[in-house]
Protein backbone atom coordinates (compact mmCIF):
# COMPACT_ATOMS: atom_id res chain seq x y z
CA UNK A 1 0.00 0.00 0.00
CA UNK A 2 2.03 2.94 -1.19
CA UNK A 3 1.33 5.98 1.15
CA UNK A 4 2.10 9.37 0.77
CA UNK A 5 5.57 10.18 1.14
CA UNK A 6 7.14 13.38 3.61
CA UNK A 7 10.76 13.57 2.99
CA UNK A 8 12.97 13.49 6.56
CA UNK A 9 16.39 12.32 5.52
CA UNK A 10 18.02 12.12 2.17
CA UNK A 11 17.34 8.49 0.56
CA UNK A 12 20.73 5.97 0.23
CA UNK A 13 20.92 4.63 -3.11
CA UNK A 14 23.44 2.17 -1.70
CA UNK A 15 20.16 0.72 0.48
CA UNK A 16 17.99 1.32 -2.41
CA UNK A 17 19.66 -0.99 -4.92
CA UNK A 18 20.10 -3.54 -2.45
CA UNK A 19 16.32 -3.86 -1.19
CA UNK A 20 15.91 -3.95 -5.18
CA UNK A 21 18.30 -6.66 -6.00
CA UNK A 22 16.86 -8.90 -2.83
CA UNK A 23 13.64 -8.41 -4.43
CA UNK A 24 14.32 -8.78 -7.61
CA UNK A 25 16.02 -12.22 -7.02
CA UNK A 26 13.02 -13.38 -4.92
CA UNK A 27 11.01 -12.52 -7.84
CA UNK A 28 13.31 -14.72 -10.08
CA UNK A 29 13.22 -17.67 -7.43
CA UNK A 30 13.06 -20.83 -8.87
CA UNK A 31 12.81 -22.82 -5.73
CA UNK A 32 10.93 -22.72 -2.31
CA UNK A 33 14.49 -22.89 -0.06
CA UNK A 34 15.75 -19.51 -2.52
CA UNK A 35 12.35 -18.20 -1.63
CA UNK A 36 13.08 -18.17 2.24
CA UNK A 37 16.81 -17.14 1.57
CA UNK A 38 15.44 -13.94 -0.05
CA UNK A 39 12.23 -13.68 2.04
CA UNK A 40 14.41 -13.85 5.34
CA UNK A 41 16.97 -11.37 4.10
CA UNK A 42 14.61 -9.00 2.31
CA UNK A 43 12.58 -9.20 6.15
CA UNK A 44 15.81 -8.16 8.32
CA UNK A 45 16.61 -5.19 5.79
CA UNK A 46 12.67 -4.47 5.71
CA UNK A 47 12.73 -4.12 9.56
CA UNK A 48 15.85 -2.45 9.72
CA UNK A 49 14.55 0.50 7.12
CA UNK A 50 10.98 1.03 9.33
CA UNK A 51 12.98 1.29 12.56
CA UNK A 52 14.41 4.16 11.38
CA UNK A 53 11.15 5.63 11.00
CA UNK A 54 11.76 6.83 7.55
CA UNK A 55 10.30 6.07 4.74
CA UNK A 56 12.63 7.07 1.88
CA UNK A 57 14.57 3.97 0.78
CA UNK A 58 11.14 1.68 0.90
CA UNK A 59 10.00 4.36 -1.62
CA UNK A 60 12.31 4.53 -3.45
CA UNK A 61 12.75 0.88 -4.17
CA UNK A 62 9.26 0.88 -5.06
CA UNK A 63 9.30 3.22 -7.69
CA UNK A 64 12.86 1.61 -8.97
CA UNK A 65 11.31 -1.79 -9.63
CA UNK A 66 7.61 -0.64 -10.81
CA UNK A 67 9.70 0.91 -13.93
CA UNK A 68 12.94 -2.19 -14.08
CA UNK A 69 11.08 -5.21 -12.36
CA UNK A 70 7.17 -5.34 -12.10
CA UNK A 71 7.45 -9.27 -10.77
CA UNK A 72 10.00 -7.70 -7.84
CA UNK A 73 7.85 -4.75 -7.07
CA UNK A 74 5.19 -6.96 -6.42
CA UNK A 75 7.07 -9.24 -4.27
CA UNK A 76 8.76 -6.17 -3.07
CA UNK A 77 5.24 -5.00 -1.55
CA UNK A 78 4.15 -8.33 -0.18
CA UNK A 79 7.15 -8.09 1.94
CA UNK A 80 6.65 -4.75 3.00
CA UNK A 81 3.42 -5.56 3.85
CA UNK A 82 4.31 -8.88 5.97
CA UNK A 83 6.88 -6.98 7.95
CA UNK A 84 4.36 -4.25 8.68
CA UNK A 85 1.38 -6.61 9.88
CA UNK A 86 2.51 -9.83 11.20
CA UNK A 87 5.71 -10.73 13.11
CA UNK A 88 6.78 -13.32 16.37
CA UNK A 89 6.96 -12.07 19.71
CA UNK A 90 8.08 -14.05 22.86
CA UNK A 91 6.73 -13.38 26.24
CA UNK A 92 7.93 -16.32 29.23
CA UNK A 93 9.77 -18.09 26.69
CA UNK A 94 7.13 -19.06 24.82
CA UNK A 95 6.77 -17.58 21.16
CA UNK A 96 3.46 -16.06 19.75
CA UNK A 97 2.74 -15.15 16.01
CA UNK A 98 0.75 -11.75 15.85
CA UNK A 99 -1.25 -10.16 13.00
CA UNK A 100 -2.98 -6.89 12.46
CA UNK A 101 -6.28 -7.15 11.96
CA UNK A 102 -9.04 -4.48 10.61
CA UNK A 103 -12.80 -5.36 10.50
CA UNK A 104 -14.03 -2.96 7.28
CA UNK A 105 -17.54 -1.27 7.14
CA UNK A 106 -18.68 0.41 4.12
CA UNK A 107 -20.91 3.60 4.93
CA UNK A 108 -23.38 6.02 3.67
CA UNK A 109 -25.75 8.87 4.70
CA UNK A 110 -27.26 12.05 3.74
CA UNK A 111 -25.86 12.92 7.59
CA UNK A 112 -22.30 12.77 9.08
CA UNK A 113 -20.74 9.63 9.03
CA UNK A 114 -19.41 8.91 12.36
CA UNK A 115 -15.63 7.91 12.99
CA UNK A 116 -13.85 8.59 16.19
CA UNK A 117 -13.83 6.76 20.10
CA UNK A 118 -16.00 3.66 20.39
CA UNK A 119 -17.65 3.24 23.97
CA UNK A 120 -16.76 0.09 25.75
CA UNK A 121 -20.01 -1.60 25.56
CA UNK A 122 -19.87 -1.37 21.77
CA UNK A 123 -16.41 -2.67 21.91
CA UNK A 124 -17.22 -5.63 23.98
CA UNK A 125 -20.32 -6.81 22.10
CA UNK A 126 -18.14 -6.46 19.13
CA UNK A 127 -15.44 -8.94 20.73
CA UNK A 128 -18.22 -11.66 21.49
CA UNK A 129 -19.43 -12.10 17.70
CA UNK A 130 -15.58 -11.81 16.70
CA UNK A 131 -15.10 -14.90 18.91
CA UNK A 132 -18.08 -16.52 17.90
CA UNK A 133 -17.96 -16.19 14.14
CA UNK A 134 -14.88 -15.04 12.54
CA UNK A 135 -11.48 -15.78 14.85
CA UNK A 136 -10.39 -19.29 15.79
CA UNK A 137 -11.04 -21.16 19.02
CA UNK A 138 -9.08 -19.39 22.27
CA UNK A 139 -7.15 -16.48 20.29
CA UNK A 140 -5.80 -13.56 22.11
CA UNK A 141 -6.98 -10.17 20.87
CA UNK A 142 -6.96 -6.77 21.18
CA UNK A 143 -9.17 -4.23 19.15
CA UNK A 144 -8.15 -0.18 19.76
CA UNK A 145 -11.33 1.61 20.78
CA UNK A 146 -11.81 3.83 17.47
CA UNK A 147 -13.61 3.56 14.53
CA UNK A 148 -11.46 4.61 12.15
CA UNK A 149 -11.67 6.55 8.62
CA UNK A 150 -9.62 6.52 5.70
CA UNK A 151 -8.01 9.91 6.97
CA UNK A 152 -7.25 8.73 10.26
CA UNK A 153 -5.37 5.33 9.16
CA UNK A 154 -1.48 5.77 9.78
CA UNK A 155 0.25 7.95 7.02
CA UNK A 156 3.02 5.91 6.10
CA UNK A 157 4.97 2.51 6.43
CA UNK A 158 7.04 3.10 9.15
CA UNK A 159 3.80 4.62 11.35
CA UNK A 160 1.44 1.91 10.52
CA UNK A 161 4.16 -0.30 11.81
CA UNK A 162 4.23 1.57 15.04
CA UNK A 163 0.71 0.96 15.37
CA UNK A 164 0.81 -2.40 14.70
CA UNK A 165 3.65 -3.01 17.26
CA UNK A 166 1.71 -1.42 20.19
CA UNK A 167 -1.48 -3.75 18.89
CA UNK A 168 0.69 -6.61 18.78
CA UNK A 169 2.15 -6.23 22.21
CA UNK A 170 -1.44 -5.41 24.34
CA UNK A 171 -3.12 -8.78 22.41
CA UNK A 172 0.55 -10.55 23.78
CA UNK A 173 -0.36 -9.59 27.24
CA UNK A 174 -3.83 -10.64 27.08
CA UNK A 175 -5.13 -6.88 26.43
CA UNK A 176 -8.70 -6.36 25.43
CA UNK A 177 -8.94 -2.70 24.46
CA UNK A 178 -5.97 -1.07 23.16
CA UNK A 179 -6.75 3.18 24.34
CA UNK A 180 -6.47 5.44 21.29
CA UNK A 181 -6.23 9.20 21.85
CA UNK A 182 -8.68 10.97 19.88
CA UNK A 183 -6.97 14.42 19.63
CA UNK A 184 -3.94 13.00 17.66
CA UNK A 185 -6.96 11.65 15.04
CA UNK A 186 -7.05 13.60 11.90
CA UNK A 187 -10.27 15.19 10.91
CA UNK A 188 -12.15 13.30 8.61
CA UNK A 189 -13.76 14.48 5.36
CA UNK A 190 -17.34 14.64 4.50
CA UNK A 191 -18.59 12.01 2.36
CA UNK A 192 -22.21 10.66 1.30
CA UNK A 193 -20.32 7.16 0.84
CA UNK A 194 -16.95 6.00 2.73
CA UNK A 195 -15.18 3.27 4.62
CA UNK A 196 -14.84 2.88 8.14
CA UNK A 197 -12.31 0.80 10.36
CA UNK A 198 -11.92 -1.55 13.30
CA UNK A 199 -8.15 -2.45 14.23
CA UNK A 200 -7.40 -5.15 16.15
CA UNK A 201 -4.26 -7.58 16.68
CA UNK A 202 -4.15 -11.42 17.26
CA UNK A 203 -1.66 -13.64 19.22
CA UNK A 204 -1.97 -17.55 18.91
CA UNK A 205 1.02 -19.94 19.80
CA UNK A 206 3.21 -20.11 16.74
CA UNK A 207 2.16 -22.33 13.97
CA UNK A 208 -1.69 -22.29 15.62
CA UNK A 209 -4.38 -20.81 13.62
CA UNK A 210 -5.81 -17.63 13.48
CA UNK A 211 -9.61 -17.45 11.61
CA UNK A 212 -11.90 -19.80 11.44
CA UNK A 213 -11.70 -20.68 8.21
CA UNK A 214 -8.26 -21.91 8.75
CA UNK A 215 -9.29 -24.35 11.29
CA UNK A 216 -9.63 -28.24 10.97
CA UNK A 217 -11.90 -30.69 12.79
CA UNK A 218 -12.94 -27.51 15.05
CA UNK A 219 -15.90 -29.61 17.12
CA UNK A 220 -19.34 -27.94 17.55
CA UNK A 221 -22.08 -26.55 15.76
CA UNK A 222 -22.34 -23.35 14.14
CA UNK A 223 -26.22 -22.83 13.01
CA UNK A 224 -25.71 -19.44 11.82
CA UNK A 225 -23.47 -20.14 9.24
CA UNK A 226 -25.71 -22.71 7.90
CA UNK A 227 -22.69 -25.70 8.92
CA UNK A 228 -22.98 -28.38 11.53
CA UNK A 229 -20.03 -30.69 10.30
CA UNK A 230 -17.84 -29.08 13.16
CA UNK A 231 -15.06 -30.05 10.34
CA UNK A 232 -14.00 -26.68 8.48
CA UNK A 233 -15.73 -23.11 7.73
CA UNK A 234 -15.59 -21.02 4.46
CA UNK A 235 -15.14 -17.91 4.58
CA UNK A 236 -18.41 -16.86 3.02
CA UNK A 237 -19.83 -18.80 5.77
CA UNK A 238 -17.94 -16.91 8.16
CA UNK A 239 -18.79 -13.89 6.32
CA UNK A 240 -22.54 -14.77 6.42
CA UNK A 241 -22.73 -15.31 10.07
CA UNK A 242 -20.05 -12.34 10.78
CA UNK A 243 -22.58 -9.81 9.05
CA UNK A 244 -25.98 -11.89 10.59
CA UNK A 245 -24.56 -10.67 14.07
CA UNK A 246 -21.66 -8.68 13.69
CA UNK A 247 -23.94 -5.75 11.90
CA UNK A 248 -26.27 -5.39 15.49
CA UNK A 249 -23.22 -5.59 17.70
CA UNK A 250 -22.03 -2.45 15.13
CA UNK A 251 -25.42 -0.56 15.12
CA UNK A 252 -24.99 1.68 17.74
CA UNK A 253 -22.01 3.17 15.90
CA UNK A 254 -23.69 4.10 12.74
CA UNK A 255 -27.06 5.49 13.29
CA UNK A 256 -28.80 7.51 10.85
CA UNK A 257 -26.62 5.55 8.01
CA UNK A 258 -26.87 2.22 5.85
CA UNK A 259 -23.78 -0.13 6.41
CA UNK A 260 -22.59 -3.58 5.37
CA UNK A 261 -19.47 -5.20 6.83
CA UNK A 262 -17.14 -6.98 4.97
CA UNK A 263 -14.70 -10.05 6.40
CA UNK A 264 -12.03 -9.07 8.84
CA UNK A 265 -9.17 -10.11 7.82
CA UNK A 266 -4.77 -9.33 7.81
CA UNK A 267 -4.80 -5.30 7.68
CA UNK A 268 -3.40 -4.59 3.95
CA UNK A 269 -5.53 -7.48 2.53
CA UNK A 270 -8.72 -6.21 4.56
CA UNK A 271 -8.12 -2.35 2.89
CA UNK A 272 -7.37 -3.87 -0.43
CA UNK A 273 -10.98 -5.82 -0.31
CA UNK A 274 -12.39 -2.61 1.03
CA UNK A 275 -10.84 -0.42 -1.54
CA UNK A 276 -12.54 -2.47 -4.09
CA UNK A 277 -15.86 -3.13 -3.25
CA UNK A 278 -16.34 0.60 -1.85
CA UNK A 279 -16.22 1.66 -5.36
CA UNK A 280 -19.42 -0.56 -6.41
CA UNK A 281 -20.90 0.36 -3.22
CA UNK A 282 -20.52 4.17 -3.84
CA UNK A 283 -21.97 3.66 -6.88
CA UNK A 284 -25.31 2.37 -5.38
CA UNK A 285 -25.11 4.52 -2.64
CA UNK A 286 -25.38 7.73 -4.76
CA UNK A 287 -28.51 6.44 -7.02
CA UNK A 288 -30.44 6.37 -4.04
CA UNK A 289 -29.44 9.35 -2.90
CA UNK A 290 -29.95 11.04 -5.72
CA UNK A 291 -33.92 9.23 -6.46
CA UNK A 292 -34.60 9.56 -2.84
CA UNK A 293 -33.77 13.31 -2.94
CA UNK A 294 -34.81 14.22 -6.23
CA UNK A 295 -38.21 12.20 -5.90
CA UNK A 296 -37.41 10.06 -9.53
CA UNK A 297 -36.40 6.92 -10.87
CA UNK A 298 -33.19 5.73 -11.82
CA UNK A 299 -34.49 5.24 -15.15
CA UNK A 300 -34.40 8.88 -15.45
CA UNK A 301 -30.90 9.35 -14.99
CA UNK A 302 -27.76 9.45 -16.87
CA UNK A 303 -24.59 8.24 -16.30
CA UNK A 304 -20.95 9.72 -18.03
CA UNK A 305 -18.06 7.81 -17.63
CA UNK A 306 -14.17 9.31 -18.58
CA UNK A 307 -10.87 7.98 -17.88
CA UNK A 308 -8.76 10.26 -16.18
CA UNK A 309 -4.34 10.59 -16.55
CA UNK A 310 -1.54 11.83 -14.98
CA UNK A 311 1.41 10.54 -16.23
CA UNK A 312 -0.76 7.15 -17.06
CA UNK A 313 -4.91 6.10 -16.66
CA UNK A 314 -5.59 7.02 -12.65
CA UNK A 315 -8.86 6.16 -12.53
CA UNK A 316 -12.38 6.92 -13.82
CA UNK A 317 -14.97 9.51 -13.15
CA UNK A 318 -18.31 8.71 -13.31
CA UNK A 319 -20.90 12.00 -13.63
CA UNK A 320 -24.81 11.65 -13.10
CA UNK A 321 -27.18 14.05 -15.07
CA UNK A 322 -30.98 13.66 -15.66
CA UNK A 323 -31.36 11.56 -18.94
CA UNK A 324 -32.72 15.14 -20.85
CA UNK A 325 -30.42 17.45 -19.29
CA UNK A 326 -26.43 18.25 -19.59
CA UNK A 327 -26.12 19.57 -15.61
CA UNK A 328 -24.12 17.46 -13.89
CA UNK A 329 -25.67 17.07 -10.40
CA UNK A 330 -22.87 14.11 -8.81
CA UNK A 331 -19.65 12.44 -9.77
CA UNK A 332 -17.99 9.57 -8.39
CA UNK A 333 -14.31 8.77 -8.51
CA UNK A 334 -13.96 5.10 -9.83
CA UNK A 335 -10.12 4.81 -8.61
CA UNK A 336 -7.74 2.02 -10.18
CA UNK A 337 -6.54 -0.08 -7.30
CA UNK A 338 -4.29 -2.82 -7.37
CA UNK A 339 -3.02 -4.03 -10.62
CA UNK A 340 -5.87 -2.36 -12.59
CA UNK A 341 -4.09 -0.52 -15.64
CA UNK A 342 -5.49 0.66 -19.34
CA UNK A 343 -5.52 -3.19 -19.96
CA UNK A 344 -7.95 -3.66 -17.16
CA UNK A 345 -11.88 -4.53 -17.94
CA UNK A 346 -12.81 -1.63 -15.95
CA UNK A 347 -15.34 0.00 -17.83
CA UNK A 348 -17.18 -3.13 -17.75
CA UNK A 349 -17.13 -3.25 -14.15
CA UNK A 350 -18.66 0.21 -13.84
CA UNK A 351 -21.73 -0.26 -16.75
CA UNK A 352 -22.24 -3.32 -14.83
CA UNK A 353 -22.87 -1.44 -11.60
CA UNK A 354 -24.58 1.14 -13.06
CA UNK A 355 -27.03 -1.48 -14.57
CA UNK A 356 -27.55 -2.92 -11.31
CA UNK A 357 -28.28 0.28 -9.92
CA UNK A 358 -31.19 0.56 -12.72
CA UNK A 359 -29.30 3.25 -15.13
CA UNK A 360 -29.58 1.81 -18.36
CA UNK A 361 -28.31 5.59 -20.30
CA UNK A 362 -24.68 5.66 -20.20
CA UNK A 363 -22.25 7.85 -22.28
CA UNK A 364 -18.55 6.74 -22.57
CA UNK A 365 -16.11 9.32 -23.25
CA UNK A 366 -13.18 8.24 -25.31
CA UNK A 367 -10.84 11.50 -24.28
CA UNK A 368 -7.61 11.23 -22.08
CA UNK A 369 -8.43 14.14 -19.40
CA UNK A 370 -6.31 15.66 -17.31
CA UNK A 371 -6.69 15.31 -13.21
CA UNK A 372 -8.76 18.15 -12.55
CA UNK A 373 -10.04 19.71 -9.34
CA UNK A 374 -11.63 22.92 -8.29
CA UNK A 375 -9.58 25.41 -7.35
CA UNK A 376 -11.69 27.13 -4.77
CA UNK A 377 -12.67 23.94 -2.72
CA UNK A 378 -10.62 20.83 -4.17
CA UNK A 379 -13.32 18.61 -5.49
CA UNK A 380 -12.67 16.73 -8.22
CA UNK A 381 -14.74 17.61 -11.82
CA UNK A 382 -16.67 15.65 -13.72
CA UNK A 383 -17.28 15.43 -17.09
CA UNK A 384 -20.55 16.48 -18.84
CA UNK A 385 -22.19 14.68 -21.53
CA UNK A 386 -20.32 17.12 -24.15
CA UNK A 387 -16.83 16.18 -22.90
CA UNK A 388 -16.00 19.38 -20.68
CA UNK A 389 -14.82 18.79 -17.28
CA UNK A 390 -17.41 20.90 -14.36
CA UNK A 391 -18.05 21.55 -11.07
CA UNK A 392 -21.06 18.97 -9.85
CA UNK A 393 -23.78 21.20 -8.66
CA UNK A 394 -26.81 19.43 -6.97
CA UNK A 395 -29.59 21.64 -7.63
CA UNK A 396 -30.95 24.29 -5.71
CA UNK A 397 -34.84 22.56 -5.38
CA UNK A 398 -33.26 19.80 -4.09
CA UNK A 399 -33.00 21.59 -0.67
CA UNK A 400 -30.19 19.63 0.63
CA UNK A 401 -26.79 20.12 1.42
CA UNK A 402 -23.81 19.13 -1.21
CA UNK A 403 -21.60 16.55 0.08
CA UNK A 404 -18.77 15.31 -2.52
CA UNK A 405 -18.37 11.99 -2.77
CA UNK A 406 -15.33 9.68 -2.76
């Protein structure tokens, strides 16, 4: 997950060519003993890099081998990653493998979305259908009491790692609540549609599992998730019964708004899942916004779709007018995640989401624009149905007030 970077010390290309050699050779493996002989090297420079608290020569790696080595940069990540969220910790000689955990919730209302403390109560019913549905028999595990935003997630490798280490630790010593201090929270944007975060950390003996779904001959019945084998779990089993019970336990939290949880799961593979369904889930969010507001049908609107560069395809914006009319009332930002490139089916993905919505009118724009956002206020612009780039306005009948949307 690439972050943000804010330079501190000058970058060593000595350290940057080596972290891109070791990953470059894991990438050109051709055996599972050279995997761990560049695995467990690339990990000890890894760990060596985020305790300096600096950023720089992970970043700079990154960017060598996305342009030299796309194989390494992706191995390059999945190391990063593993050092970041998972490690071994001993406490009275016995040794514990720990993970960081996040529970995602996708979000919306016509109100504020809420994001901040969670009150112990919450917290604790929270725990219970954790135990009961999604985390394997007699973990430790600690979940910090705040329900995190996008904006409020740790800027950077070497401060999610921080995080993680103090997670890691309280679930070690049989913590339950791991005290977050709200004034060092960023604010958080307002958004009709956005994702919202649980962290947590687990501790199990090493080599025991973590999730249900990774257990074996577990004994008992689980009626909820529709399995009384006692022998293994799926996840969408888990996932069933996790959002059966999980979503009342999480109610409190998100009055006034629809929700729908997603699995919890390792941190980076729990934002990646979130990263990509939140962009379908926008997408139905703001059709019923927009018919419940405007009084109307989807059938009456319009949807404009344009691909969007920098120094390559970003991502797509996705405008909504009335099916007779050129004002653009909302946009969406359809953002490429992953490996998604120009190669990618992605326009597909959106007209299919848009048909599920009920918008059956779509215009595809063909032209490569330019990132553009407003200058007064930052939002991005959308494009109109005549290929000009605007500000959404939401009109003035409508008597509500604008939100942008992610």
């Amino acid at each position: 997950m690439k972050k943000p970077r804010v330079p501190h010390r000058t970058k060593s290309p000595r350290v940057v060519q080596e972290l891109s050699r070791m990953a470059a050779g894991l990438a050109a493996s051709g055996s599972r003993i050279e995997d761990a002989f560049w695995e467990n090297r690339l990990a000890e420079k890894i760990h060596a890099q985020l305790r300096t608290g600096d950023d720089q020569n992970l970043e700079a790696a990154l960017d060598q081998l996305y342009e030299s080595d796309p194989a390494g940069y992706g191995e390059f990540i999945y190391a990063i990653e593993a050092a970041i969220e998972c490690s071994i910790l001993t406490r009275e000689d016995r040794g514990y493998d720990v993970l960081m955990f996040a529970v995602p919730v996708l979000t919306w209302s016509r109100f504020s979305i809420p994001s901040g403390p969670v009150a112990g109560p919450v917290l604790a019913n929270v725990r219970v259908q954790l135990e009961a549905h999604v985390l394997a028999a007699n973990v430790q595990f600690v979940l910090a009491n705040c329900l995190f935003s996008p904006d409020q997630l740790p800027r950077g490798y070497h401060l999610t790692h921080e995080l993680a280490d103090k997670l890691w630790k309280a679930a070690v010593t049989g913590e339950r609540e791991l005290h977050m201090n709200p004034r060092q929270l960023a604010e958080t944007g307002r958004f009709l549609s956005d994702t919202r975060y649980l962290l947590g950390a687990i501790a199990v003996p090493q080599g025991k599992p973590m999730f249900r779904w990774q257990e074996i001959g577990r004994t008992g019945e689980d009626k909820s998730a529709g399995n009384s084998s006692g022998i293994k779990f799926s996840k969408q089993e888990i996932l069933l019964a996790w959002r059966s019970q999980g979503t009342e336990a999480l109610r409190p939290l998100f009055q006034g708004c629809a929700f729908e949880l997603l699995i919890p799961d390792g941190f980076f593979s729990a934002w990646r899942m979130a990263d990509r369904l939140a962009r379908p889930y926008s997408m139905h969010a703001t059709v019923e916004f927009l018919q419940s507001t405007l009084n109307i049908s989807a059938n009456r609107l319009r949807a404009v779709i344009a691909p969007f560069y920098d120094q390559w395809l970003e991502e797509y914006r996705v405008s909504f007018t009335l099916k007779d009319r050129d004002d653009v009332l909302y946009g969406i930002v359809w953002a490429l995640v992953g490996d998604e490139d120009e190669n990618s089916d992605t326009v597909t993905q959106i007209e299919t989401a848009l048909q599920e919505c009920g918008i059956m009118h779509t215009t595809l724009l063909d032209n490569r624009f330019l990132l553009e956002y407003c200058e007064e206020c930052g939002a991005p612009l959308f494009p109109n149905p005549e290929g000009e780039v605007v500000h959404a306005e939401f009109p003035e009948e409508g008597e509500v007030t604008p939100v942008h949307l992610h």
